[in-house]
PDB file of N, CA and C in Angstrom:
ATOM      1  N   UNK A   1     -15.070  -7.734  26.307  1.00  0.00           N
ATOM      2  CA  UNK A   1     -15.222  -7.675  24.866  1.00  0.00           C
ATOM      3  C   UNK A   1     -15.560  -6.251  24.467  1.00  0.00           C
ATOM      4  N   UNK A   2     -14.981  -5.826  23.569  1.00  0.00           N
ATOM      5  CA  UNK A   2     -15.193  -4.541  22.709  1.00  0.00           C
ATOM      6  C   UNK A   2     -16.474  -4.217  22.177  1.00  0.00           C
ATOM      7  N   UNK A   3     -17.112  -3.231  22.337  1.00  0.00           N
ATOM      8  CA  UNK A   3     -18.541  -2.835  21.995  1.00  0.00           C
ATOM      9  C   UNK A   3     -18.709  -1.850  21.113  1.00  0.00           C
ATOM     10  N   UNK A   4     -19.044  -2.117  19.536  1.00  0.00           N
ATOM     11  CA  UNK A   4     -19.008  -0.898  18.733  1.00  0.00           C
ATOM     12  C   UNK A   4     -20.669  -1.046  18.396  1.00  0.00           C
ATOM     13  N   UNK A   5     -21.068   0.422  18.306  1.00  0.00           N
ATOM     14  CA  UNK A   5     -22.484   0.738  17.857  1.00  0.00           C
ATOM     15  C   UNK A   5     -22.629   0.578  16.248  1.00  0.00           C
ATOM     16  N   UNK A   6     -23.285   0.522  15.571  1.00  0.00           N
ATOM     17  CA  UNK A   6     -23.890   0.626  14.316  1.00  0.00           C
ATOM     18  C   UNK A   6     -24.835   1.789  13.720  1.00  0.00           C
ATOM     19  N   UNK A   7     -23.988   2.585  13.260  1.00  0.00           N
ATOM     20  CA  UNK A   7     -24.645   4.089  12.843  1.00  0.00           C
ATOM     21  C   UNK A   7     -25.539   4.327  11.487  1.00  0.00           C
ATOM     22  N   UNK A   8     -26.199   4.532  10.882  1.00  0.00           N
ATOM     23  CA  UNK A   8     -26.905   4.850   9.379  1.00  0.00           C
ATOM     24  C   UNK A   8     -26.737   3.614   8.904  1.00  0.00           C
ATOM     25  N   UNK A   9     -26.659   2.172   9.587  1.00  0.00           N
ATOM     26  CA  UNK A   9     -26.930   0.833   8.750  1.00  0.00           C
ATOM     27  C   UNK A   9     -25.354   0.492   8.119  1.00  0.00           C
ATOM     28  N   UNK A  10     -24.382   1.456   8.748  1.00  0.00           N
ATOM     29  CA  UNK A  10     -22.725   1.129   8.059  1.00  0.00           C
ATOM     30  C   UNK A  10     -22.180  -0.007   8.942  1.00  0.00           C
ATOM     31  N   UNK A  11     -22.355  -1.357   8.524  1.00  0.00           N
ATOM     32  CA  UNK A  11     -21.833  -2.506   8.903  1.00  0.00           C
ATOM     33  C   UNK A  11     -20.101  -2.491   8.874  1.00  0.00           C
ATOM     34  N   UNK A  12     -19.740  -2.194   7.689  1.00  0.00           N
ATOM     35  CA  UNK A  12     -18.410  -2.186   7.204  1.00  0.00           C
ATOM     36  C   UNK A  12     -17.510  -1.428   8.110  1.00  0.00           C
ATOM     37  N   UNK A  13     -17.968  -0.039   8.330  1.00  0.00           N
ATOM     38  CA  UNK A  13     -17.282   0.674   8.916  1.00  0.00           C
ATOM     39  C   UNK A  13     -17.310   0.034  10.070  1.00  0.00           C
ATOM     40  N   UNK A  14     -18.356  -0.443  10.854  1.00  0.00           N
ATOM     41  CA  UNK A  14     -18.410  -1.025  12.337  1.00  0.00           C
ATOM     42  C   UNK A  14     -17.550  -1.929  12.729  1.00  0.00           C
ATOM     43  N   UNK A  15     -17.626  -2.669  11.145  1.00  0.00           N
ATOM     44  CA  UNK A  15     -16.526  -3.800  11.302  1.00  0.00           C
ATOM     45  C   UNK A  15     -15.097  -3.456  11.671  1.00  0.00           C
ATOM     46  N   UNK A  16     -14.815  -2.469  10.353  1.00  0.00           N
ATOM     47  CA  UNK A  16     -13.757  -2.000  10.813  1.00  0.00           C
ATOM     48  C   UNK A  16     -13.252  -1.541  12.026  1.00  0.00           C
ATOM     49  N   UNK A  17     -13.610  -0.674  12.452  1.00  0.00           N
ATOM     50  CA  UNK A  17     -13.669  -0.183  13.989  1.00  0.00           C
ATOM     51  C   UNK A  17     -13.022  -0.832  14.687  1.00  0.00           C
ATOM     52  N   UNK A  18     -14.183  -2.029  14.608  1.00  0.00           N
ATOM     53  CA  UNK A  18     -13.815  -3.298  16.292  1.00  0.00           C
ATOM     54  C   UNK A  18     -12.767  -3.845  15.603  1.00  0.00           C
ATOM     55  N   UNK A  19     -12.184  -4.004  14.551  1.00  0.00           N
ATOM     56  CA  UNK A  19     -11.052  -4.323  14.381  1.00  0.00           C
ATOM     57  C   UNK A  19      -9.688  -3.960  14.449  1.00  0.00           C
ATOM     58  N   UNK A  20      -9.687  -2.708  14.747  1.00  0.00           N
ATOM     59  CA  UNK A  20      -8.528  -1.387  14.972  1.00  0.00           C
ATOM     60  C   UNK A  20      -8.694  -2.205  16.876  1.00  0.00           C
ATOM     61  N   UNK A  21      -9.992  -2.159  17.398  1.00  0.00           N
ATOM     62  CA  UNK A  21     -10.154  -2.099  18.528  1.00  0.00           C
ATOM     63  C   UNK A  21      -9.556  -3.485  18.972  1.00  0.00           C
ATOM     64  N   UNK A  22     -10.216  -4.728  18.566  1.00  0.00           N
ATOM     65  CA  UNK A  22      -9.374  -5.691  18.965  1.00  0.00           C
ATOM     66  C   UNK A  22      -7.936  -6.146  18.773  1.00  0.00           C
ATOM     67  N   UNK A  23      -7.476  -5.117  17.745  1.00  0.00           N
ATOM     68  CA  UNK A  23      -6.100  -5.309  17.266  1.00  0.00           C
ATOM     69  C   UNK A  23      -5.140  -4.558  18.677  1.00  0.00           C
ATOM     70  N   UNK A  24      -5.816  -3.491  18.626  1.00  0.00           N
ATOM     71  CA  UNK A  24      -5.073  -2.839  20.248  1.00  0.00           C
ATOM     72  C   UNK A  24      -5.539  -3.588  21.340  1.00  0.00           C
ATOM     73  N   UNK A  25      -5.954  -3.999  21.525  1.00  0.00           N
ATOM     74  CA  UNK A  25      -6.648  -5.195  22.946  1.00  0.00           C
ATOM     75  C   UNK A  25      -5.458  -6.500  22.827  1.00  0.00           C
ATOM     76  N   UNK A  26      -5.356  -6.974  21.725  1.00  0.00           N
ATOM     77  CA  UNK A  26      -4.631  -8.228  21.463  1.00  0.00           C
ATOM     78  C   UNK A  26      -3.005  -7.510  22.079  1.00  0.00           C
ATOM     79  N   UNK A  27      -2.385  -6.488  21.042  1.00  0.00           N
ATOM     80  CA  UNK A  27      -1.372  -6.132  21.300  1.00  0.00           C
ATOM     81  C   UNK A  27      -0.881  -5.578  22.809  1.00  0.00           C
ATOM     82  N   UNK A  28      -2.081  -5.175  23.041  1.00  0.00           N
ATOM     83  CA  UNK A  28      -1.601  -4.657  24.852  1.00  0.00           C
ATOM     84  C   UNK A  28      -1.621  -5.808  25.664  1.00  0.00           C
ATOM     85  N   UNK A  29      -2.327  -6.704  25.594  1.00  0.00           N
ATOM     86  CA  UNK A  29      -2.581  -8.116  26.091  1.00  0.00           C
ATOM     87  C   UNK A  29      -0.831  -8.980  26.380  1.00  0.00           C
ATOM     88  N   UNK A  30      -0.443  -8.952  24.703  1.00  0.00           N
ATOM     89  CA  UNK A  30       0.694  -8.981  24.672  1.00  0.00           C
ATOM     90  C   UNK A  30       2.022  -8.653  25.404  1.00  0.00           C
ATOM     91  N   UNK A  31       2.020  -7.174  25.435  1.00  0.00           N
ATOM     92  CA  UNK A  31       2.712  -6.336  25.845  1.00  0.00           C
ATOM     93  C   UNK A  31       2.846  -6.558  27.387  1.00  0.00           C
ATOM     94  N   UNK A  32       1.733  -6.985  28.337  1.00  0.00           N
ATOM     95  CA  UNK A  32       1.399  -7.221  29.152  1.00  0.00           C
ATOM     96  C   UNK A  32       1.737  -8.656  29.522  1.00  0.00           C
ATOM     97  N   UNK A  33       2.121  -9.532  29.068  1.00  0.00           N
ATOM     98  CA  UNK A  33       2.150 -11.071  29.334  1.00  0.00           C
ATOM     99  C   UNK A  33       2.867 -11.730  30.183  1.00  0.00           C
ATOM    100  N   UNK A  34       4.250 -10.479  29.952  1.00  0.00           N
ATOM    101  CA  UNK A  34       5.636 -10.976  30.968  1.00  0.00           C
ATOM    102  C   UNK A  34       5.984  -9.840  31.198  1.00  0.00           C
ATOM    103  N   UNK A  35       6.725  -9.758  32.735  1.00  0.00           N
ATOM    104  CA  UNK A  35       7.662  -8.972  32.626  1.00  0.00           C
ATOM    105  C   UNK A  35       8.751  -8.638  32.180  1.00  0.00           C
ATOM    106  N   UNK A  36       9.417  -7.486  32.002  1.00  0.00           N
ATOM    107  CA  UNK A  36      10.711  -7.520  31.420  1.00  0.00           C
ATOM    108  C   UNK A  36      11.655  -6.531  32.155  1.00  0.00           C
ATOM    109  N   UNK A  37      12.830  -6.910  32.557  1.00  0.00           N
ATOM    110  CA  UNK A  37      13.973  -5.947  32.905  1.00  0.00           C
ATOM    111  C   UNK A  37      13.673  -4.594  32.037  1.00  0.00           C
ATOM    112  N   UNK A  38      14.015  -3.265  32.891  1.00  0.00           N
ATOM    113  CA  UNK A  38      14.318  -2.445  32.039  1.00  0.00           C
ATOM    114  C   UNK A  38      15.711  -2.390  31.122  1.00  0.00           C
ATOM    115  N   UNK A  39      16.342  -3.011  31.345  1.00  0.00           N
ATOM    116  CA  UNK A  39      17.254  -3.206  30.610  1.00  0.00           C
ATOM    117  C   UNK A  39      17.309  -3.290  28.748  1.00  0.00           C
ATOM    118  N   UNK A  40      16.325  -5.101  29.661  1.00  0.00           N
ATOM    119  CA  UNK A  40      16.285  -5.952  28.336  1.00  0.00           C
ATOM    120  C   UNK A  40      14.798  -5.124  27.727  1.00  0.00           C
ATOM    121  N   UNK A  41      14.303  -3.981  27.977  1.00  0.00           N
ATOM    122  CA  UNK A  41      12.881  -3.776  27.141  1.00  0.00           C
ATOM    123  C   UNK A  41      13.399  -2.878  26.465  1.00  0.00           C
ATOM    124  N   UNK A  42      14.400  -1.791  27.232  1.00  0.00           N
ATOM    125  CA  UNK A  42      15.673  -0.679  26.026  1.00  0.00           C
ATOM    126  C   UNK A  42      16.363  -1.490  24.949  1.00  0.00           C
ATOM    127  N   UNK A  43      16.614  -2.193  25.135  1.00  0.00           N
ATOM    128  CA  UNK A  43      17.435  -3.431  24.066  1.00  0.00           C
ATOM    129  C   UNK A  43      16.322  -3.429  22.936  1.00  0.00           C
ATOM    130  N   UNK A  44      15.107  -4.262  23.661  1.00  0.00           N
ATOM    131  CA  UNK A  44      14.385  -4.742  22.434  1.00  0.00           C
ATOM    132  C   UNK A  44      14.201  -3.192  21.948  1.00  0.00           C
ATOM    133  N   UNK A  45      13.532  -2.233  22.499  1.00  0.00           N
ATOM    134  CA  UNK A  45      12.832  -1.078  21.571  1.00  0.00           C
ATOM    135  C   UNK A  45      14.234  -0.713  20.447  1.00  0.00           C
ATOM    136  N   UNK A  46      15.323  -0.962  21.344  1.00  0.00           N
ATOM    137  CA  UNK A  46      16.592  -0.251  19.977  1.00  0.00           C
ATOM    138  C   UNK A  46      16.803  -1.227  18.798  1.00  0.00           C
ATOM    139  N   UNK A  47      16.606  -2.274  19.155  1.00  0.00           N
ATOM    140  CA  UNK A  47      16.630  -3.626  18.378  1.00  0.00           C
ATOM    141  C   UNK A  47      15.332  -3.117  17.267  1.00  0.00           C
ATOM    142  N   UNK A  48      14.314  -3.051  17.793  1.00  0.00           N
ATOM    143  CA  UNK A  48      13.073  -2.412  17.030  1.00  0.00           C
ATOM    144  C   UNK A  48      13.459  -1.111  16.150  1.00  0.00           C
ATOM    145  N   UNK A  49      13.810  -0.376  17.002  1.00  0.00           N
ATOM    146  CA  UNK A  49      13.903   1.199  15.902  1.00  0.00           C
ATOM    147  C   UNK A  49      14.849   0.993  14.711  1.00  0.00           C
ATOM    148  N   UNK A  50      16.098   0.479  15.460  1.00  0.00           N
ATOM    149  CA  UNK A  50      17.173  -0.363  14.238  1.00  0.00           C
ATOM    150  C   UNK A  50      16.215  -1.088  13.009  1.00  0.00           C
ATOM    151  N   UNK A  51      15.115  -2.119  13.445  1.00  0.00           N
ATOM    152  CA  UNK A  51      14.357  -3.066  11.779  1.00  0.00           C
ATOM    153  C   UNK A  51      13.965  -2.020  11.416  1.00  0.00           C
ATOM    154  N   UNK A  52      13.157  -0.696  12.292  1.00  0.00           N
ATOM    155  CA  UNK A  52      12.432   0.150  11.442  1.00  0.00           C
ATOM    156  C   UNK A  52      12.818   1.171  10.425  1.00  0.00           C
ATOM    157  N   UNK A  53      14.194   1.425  11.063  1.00  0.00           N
ATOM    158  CA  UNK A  53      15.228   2.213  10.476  1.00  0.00           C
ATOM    159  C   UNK A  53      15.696   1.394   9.108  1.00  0.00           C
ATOM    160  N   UNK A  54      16.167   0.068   8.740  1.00  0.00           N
ATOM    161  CA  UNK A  54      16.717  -0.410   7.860  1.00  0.00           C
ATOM    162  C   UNK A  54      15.701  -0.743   6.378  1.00  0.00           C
ATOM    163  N   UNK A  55      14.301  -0.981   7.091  1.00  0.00           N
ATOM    164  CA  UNK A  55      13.094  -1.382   6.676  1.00  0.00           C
ATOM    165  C   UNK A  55      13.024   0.000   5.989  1.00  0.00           C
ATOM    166  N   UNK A  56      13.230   1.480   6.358  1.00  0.00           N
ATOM    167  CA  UNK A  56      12.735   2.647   5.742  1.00  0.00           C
ATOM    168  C   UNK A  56      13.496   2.866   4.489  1.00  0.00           C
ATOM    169  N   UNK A  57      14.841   2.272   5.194  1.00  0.00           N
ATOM    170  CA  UNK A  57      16.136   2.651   4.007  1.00  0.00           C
ATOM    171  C   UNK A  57      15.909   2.411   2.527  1.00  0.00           C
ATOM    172  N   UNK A  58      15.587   0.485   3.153  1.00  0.00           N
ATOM    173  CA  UNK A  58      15.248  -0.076   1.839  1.00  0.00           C
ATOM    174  C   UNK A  58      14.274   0.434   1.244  1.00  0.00           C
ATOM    175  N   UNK A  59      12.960   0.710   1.764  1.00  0.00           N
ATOM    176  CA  UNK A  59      11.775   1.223   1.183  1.00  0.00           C
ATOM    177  C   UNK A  59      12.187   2.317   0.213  1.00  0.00           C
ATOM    178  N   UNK A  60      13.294   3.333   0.633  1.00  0.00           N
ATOM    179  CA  UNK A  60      13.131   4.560   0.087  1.00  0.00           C
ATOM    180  C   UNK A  60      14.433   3.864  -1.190  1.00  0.00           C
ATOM    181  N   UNK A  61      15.033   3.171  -0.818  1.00  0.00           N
ATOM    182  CA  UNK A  61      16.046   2.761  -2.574  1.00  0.00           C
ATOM    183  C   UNK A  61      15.776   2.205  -3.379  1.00  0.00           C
ATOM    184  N   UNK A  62      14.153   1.412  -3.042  1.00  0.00           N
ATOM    185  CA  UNK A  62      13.838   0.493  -3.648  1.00  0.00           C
ATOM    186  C   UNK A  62      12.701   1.797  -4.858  1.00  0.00           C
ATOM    187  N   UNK A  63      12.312   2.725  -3.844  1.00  0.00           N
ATOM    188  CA  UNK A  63      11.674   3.285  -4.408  1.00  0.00           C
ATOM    189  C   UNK A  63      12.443   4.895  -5.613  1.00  0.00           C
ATOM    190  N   UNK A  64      13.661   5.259  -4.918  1.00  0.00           N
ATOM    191  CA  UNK A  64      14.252   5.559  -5.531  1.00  0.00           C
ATOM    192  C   UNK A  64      14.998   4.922  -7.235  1.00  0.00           C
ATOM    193  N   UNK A  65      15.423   3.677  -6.925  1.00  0.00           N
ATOM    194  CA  UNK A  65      15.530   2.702  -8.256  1.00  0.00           C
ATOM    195  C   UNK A  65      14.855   2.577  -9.304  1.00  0.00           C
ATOM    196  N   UNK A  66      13.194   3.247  -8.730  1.00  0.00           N
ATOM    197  CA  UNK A  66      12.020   2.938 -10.110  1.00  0.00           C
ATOM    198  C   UNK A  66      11.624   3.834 -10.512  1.00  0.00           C
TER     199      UNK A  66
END
């Protein structure tokens, strides 16, 4: 389990913290679960950069439009 200190009485921020922290714990956990061909893990990341790529497009026409 993740261990964050509590500095000048800032709860919030602490909170926050361990939450960045367990969010990367969960996701590597993940990442970690199965193996995968190198093959099929080049696939997924291009498969990935491709949503991120289409996801930006739209962002920027949608934002261009207004």
């Amino acid at each position: 389990m993740a261990r964050v200190t509590v500095k000048n009485k800032d709860l919030a921020f602490a909170m926050k913290i361990f939450g960045h922290i367990s969010f990367e714990t969960r996701k590597d956990m993940k990442k970690h679960e199965y193996y995968l061909r190198p093959g099929l893990k080049a696939k997924l990341k291009s498969k990935e950069a491709q949503r991120a790529k289409q996801k930006q497009k739209k962002f920027l026409t949608e934002k261009a439009a207004v």
